[in-house]
N, C-alpha and C. Protein backbone atom coordinates (compact mmCIF):
# COMPACT_ATOMS: atom_id res chain seq x y z
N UNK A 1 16.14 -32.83 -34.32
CA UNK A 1 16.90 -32.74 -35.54
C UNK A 1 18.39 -32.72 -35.19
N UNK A 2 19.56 -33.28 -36.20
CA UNK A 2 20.47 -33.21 -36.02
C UNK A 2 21.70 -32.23 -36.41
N UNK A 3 21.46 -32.46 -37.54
CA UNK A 3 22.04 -31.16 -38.54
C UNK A 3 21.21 -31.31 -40.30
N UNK A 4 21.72 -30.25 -40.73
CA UNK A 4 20.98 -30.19 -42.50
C UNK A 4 21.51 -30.96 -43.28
N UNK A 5 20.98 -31.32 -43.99
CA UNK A 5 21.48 -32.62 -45.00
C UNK A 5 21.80 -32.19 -46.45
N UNK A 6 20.93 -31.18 -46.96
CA UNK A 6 20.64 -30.71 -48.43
C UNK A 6 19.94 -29.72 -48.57
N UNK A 7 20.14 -28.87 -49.25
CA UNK A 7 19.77 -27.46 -50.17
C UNK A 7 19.12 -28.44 -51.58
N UNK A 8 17.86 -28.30 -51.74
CA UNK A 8 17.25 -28.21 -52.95
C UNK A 8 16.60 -26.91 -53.51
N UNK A 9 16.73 -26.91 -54.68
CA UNK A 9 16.08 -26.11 -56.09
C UNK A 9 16.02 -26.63 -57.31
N UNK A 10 15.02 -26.06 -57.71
CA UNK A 10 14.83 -26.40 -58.83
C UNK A 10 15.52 -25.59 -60.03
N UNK A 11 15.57 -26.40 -61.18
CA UNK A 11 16.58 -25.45 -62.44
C UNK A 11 15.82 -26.62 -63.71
N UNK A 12 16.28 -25.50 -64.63
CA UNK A 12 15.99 -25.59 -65.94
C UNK A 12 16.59 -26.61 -66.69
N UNK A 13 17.55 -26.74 -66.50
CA UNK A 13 18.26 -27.34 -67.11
C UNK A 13 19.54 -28.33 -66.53
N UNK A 14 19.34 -29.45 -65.90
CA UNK A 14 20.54 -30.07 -64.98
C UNK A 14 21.76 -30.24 -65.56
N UNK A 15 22.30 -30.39 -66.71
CA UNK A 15 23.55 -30.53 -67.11
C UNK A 15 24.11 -28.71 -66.99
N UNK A 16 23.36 -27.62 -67.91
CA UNK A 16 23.98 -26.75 -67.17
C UNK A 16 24.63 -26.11 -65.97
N UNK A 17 23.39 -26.67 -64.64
CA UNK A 17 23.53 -26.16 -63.62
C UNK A 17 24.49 -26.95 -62.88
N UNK A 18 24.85 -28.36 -63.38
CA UNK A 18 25.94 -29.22 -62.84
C UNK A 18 27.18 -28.21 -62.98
N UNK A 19 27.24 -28.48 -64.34
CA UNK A 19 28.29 -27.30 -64.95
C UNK A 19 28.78 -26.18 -64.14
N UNK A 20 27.97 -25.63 -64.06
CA UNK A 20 28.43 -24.24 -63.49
C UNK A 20 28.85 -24.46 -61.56
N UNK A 21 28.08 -25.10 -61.10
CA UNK A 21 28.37 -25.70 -59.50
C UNK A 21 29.56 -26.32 -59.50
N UNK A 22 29.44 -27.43 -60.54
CA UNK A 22 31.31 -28.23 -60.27
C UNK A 22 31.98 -27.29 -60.96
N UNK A 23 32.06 -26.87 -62.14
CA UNK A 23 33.30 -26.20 -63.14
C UNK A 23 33.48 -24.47 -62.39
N UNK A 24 32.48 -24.43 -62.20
CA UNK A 24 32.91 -23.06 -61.77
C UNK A 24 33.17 -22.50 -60.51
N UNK A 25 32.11 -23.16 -59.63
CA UNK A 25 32.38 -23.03 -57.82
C UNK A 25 32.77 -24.16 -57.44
N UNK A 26 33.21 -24.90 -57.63
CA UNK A 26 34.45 -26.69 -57.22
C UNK A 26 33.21 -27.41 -56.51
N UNK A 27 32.30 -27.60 -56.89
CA UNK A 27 31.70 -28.76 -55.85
C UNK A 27 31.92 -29.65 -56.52
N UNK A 28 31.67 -30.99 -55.61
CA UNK A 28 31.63 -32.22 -56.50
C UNK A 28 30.46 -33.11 -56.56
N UNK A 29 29.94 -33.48 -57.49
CA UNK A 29 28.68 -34.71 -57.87
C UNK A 29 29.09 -35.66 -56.55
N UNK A 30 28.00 -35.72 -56.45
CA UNK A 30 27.98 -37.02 -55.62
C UNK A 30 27.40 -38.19 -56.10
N UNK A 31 25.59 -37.53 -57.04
CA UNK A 31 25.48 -39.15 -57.90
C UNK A 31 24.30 -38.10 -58.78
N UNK A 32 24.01 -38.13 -59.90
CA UNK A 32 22.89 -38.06 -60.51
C UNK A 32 22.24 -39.20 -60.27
N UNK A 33 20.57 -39.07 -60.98
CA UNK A 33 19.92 -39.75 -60.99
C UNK A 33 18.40 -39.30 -61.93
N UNK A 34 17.50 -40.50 -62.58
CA UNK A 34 16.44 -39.76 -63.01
C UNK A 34 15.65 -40.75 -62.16
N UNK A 35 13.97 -40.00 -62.00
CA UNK A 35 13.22 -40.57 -60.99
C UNK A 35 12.04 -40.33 -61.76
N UNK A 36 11.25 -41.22 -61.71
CA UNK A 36 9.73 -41.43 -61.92
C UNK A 36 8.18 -42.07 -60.91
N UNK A 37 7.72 -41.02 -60.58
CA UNK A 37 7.01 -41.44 -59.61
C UNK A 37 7.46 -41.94 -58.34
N UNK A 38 6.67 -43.00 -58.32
CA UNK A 38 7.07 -43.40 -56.36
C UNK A 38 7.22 -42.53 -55.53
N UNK A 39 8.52 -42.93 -54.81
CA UNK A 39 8.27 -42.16 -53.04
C UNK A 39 8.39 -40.05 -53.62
N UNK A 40 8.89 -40.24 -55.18
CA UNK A 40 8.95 -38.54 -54.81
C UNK A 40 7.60 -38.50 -55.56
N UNK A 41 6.91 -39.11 -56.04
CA UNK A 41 5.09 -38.43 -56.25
C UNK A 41 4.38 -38.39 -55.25
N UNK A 42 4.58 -39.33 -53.94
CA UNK A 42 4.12 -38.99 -53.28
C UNK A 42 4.39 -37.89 -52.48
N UNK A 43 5.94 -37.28 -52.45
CA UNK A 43 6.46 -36.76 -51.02
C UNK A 43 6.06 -34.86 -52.13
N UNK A 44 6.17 -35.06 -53.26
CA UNK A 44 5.90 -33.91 -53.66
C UNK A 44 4.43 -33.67 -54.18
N UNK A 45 3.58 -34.47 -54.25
CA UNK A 45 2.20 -34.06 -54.27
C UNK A 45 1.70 -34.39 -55.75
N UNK A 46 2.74 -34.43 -56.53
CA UNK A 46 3.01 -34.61 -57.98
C UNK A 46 2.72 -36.20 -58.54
N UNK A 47 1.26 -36.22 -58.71
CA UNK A 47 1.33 -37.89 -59.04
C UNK A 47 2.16 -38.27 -60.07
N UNK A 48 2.31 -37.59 -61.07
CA UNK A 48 3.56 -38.25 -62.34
C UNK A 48 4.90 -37.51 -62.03
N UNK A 49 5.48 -37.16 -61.18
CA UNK A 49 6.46 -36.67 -60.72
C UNK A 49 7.53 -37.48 -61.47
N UNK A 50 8.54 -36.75 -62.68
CA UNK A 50 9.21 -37.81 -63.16
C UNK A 50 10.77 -36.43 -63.43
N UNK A 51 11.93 -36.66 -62.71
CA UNK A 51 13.00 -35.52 -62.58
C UNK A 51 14.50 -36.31 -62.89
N UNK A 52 15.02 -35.26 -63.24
CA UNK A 52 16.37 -35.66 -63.74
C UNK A 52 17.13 -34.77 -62.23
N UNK A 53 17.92 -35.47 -61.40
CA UNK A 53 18.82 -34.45 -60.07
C UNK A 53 20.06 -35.21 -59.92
N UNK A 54 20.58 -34.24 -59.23
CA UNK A 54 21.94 -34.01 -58.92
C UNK A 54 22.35 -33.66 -57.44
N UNK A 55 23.03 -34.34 -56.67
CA UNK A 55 23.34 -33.88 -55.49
C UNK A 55 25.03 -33.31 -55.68
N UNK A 56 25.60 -32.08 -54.77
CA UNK A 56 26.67 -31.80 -55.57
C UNK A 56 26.88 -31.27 -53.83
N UNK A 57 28.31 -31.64 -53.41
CA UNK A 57 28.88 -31.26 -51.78
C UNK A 57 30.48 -30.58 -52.04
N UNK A 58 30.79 -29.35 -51.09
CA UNK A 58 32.25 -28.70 -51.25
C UNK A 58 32.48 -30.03 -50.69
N UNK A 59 32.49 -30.88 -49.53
CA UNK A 59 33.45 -31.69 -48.73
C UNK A 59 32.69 -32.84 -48.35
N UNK A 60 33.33 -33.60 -48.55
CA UNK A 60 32.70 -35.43 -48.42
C UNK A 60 32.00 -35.40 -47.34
N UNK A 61 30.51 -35.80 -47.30
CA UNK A 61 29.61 -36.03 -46.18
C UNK A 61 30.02 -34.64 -45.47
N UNK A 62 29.55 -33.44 -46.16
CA UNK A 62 28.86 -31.92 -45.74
C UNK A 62 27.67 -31.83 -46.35
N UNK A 63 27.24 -30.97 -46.23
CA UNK A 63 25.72 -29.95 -46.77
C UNK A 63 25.78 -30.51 -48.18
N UNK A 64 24.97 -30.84 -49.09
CA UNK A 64 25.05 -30.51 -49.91
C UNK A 64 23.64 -29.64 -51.27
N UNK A 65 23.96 -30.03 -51.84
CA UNK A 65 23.09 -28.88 -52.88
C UNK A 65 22.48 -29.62 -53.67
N UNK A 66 20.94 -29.74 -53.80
CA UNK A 66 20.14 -30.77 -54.55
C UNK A 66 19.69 -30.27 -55.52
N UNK A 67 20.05 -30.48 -57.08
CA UNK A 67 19.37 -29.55 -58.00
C UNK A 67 18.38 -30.76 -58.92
N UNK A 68 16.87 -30.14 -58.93
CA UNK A 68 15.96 -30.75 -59.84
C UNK A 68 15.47 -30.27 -61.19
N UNK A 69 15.47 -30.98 -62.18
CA UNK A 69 15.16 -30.34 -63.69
C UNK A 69 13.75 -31.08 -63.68
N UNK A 70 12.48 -30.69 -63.54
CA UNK A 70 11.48 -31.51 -63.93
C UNK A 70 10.98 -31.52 -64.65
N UNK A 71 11.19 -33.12 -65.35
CA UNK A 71 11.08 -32.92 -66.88
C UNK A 71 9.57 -33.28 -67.40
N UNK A 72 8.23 -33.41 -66.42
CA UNK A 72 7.15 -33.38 -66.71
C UNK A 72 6.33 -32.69 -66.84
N UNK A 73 6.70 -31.13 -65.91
CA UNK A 73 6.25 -29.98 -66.05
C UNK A 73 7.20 -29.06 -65.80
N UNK A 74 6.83 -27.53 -66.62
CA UNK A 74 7.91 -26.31 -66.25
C UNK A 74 7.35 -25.55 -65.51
N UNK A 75 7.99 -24.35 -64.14
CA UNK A 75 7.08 -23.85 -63.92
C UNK A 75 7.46 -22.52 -64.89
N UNK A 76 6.93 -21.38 -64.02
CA UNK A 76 6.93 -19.88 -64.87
C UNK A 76 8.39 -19.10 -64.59
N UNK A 77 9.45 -20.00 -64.44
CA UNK A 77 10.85 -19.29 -64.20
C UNK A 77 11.14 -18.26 -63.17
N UNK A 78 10.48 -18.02 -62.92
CA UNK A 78 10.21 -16.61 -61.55
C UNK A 78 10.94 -16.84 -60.62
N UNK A 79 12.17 -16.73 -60.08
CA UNK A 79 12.91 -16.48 -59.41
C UNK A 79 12.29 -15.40 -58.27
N UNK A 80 12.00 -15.95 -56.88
CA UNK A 80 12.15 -14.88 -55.67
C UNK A 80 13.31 -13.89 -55.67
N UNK A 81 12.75 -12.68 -55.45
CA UNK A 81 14.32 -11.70 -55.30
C UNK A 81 14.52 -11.48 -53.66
N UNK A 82 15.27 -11.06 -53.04
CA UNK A 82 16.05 -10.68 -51.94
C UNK A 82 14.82 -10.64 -51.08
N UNK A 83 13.88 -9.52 -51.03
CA UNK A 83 13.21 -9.15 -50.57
C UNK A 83 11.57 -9.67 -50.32
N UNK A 84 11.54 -11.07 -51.10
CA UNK A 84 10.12 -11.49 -51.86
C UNK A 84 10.13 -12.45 -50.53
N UNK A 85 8.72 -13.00 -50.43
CA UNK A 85 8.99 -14.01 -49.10
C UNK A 85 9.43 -15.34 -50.11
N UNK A 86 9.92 -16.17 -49.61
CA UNK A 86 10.36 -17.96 -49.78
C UNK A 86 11.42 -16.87 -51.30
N UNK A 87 12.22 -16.30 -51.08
CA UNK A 87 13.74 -15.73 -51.57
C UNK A 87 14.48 -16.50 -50.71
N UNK A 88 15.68 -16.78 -51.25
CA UNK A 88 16.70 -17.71 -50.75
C UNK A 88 17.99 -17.15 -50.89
N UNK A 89 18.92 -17.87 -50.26
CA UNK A 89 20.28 -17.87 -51.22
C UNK A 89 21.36 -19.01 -50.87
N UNK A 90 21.86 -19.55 -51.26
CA UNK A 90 22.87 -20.77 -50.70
C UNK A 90 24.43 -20.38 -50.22
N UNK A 91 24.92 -19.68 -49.51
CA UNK A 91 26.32 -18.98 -49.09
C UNK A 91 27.24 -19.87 -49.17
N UNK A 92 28.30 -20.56 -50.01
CA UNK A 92 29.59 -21.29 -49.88
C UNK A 92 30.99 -20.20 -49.46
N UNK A 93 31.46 -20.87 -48.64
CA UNK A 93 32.75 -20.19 -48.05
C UNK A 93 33.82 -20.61 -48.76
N UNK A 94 34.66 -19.33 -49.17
CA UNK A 94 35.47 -19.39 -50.03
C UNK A 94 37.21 -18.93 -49.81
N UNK A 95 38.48 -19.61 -49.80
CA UNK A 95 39.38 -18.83 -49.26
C UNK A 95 40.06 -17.73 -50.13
N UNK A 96 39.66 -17.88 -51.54
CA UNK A 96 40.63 -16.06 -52.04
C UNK A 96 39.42 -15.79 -53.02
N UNK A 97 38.47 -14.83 -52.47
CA UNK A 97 36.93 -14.31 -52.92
C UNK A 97 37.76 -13.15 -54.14
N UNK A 98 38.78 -12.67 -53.70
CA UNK A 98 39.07 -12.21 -54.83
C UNK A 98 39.54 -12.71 -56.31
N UNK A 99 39.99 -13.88 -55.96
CA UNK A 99 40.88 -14.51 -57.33
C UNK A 99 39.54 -15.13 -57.80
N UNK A 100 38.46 -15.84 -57.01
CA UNK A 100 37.39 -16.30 -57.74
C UNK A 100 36.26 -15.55 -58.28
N UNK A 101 36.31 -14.18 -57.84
CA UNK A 101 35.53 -13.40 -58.51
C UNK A 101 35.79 -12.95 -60.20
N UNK A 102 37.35 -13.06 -59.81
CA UNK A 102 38.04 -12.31 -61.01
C UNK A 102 37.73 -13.88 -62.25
N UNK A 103 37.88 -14.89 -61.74
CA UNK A 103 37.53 -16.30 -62.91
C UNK A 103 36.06 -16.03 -63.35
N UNK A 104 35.35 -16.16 -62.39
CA UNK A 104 33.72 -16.12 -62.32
C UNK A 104 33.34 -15.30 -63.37
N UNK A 105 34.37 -13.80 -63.40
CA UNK A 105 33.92 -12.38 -64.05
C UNK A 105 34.43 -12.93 -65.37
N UNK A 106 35.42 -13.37 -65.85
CA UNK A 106 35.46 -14.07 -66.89
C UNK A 106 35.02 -14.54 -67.92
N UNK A 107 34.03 -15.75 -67.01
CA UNK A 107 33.63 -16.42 -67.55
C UNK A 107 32.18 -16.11 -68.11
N UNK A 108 31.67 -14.49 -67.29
CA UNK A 108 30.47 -13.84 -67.78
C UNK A 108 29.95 -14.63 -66.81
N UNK A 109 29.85 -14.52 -65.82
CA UNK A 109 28.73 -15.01 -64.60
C UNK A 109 28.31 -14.13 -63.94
N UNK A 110 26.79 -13.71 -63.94
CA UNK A 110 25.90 -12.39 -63.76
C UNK A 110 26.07 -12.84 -62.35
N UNK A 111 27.33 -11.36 -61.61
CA UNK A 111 27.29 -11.53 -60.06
C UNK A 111 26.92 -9.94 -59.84
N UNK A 112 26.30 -9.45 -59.08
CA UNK A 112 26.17 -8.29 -58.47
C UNK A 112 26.78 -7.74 -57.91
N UNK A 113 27.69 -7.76 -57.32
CA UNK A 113 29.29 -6.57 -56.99
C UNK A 113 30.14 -7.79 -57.21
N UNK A 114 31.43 -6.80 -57.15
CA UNK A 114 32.51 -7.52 -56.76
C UNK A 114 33.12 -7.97 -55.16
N UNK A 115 33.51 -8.35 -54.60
CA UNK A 115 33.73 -8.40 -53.52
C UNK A 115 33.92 -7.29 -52.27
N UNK A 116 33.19 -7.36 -51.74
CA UNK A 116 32.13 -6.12 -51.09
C UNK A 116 33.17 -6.48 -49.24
N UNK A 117 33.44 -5.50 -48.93
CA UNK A 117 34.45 -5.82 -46.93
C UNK A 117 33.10 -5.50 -46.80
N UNK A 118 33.08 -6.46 -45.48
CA UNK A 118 32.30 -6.77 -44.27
C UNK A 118 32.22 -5.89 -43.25
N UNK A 119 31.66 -4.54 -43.44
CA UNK A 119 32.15 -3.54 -42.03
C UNK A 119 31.78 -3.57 -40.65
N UNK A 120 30.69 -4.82 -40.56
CA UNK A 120 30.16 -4.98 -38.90
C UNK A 120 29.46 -5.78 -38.87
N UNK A 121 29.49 -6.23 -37.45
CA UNK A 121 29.17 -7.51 -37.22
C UNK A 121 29.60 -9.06 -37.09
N UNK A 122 29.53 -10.03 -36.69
CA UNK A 122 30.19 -11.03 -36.39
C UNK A 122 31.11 -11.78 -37.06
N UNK A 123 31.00 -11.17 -38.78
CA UNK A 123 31.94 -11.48 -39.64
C UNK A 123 32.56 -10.20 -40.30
N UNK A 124 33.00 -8.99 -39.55
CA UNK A 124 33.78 -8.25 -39.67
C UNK A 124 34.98 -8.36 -40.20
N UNK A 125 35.38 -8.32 -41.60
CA UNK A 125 36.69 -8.15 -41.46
C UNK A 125 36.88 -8.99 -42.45
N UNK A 126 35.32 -9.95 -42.76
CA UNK A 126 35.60 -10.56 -44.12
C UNK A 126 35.34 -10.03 -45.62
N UNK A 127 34.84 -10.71 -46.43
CA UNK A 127 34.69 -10.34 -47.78
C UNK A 127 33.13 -11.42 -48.41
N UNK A 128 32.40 -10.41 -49.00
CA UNK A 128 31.27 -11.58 -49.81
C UNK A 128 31.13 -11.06 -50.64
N UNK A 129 30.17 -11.38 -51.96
CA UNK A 129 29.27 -10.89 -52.98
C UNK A 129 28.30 -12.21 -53.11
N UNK A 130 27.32 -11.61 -53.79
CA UNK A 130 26.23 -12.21 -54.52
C UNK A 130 25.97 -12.23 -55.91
N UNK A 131 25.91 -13.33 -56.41
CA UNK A 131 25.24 -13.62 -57.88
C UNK A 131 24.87 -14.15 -58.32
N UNK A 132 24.22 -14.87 -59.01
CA UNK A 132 23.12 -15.96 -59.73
C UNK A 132 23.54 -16.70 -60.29
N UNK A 133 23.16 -18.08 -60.58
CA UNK A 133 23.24 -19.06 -60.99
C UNK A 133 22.41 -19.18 -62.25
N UNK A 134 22.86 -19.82 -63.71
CA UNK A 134 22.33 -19.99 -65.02
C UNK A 134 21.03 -19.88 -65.08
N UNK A 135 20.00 -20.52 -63.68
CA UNK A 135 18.64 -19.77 -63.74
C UNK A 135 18.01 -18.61 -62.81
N UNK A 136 19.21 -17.38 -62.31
CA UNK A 136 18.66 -16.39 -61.36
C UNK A 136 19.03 -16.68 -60.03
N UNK A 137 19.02 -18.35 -59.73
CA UNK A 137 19.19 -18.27 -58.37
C UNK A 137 20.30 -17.51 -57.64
N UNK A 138 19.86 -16.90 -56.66
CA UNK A 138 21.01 -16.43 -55.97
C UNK A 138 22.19 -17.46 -55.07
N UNK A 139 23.49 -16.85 -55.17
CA UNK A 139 24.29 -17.80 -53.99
C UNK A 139 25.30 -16.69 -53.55
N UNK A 140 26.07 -16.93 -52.40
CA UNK A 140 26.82 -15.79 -51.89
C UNK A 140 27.64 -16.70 -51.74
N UNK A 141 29.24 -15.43 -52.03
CA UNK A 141 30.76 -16.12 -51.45
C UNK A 141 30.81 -15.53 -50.68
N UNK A 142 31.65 -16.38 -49.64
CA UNK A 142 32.07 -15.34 -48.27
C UNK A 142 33.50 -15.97 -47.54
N UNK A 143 34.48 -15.33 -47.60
CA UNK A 143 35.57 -15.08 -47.34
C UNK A 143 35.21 -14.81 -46.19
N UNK A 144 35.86 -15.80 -45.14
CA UNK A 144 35.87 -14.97 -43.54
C UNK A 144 36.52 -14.59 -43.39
N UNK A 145 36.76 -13.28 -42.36
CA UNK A 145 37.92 -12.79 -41.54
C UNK A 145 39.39 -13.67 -41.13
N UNK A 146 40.17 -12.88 -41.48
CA UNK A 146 41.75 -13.87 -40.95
C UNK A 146 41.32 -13.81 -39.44
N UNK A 147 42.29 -15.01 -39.29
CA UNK A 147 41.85 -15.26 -38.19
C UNK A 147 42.64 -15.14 -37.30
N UNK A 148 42.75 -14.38 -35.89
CA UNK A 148 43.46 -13.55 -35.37
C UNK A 148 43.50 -14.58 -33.96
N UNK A 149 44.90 -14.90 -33.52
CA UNK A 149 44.93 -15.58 -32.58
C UNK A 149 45.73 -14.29 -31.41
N UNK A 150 46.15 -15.46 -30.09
CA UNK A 150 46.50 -14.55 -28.80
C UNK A 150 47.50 -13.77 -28.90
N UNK A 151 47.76 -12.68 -28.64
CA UNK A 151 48.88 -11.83 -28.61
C UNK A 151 50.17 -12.14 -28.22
């Protein structure tokens, strides 16, 4: 393997969840698309496999974030929490965790603290929180440590 290509999940609703990824945490679309059958009925097991997605990247040809609305079946909304096995979370690095918390809080976006210091460990010295996305999913900001050069 070389490196990761994409973060997929699934969501309720793709124009919301566009929404809130570009308008609110700056990613950018890379391409929607809707799909019916073929290579994703086979690759997902789903013979009528038919989805509305979105690929959405902070930086041209990085990681990016694959969101699916499937519009042939729903499942039961159930979000994994922290602790559940196959729980997730998607971490974007952010440079002023405080000024974007304070927009985020704004805008009524269910986050679980506010920006929480880093007291140990290899990112000492930075800043994160956690909070959910329009369907539960979790994602974390994380502000790294300034970065301290030679004396």
């Amino acid at each position: 393997m070389t490196h990761l290509h994409h973060t997929g999940f699934t969501v309720s609703d793709l124009d919301r969840s566009v929404a809130f990824y570009r308008d609110l945490l700056g990613l950018s679309v890379v391409f929607e698309q809707e799909k019916v059958g073929g290579y994703l009925a086979a690759v997902t097991g789903y013979a009528s496999a038919h989805v509305r997605m979105a690929q959405l990247e902070l930086t041209p040809g990085g990681h990016r974030i694959e969101l699916f609305e499937y519009l042939d079946r729903r499942g039961d909304g159930v979000v994994a929490e922290h602790g559940d096995v196959g729980g997730f979370h998607v971490c974007l690095v952010v440079e002023d965790l405080v000024a974007l918390h304070a927009r985020l809080a704004s805008h009524g976006v269910d986050l679980l603290s506010g920006p929480v210091p880093i007291d140990s460990g290899a990112n000492a010295g930075g800043l994160c929180l956690y909070g959910r996305d329009p369907d539960g999913v979790r994602f974390e900001l994380f502000q790294p440590p300034p970065a301290t050069g030679p004396d």
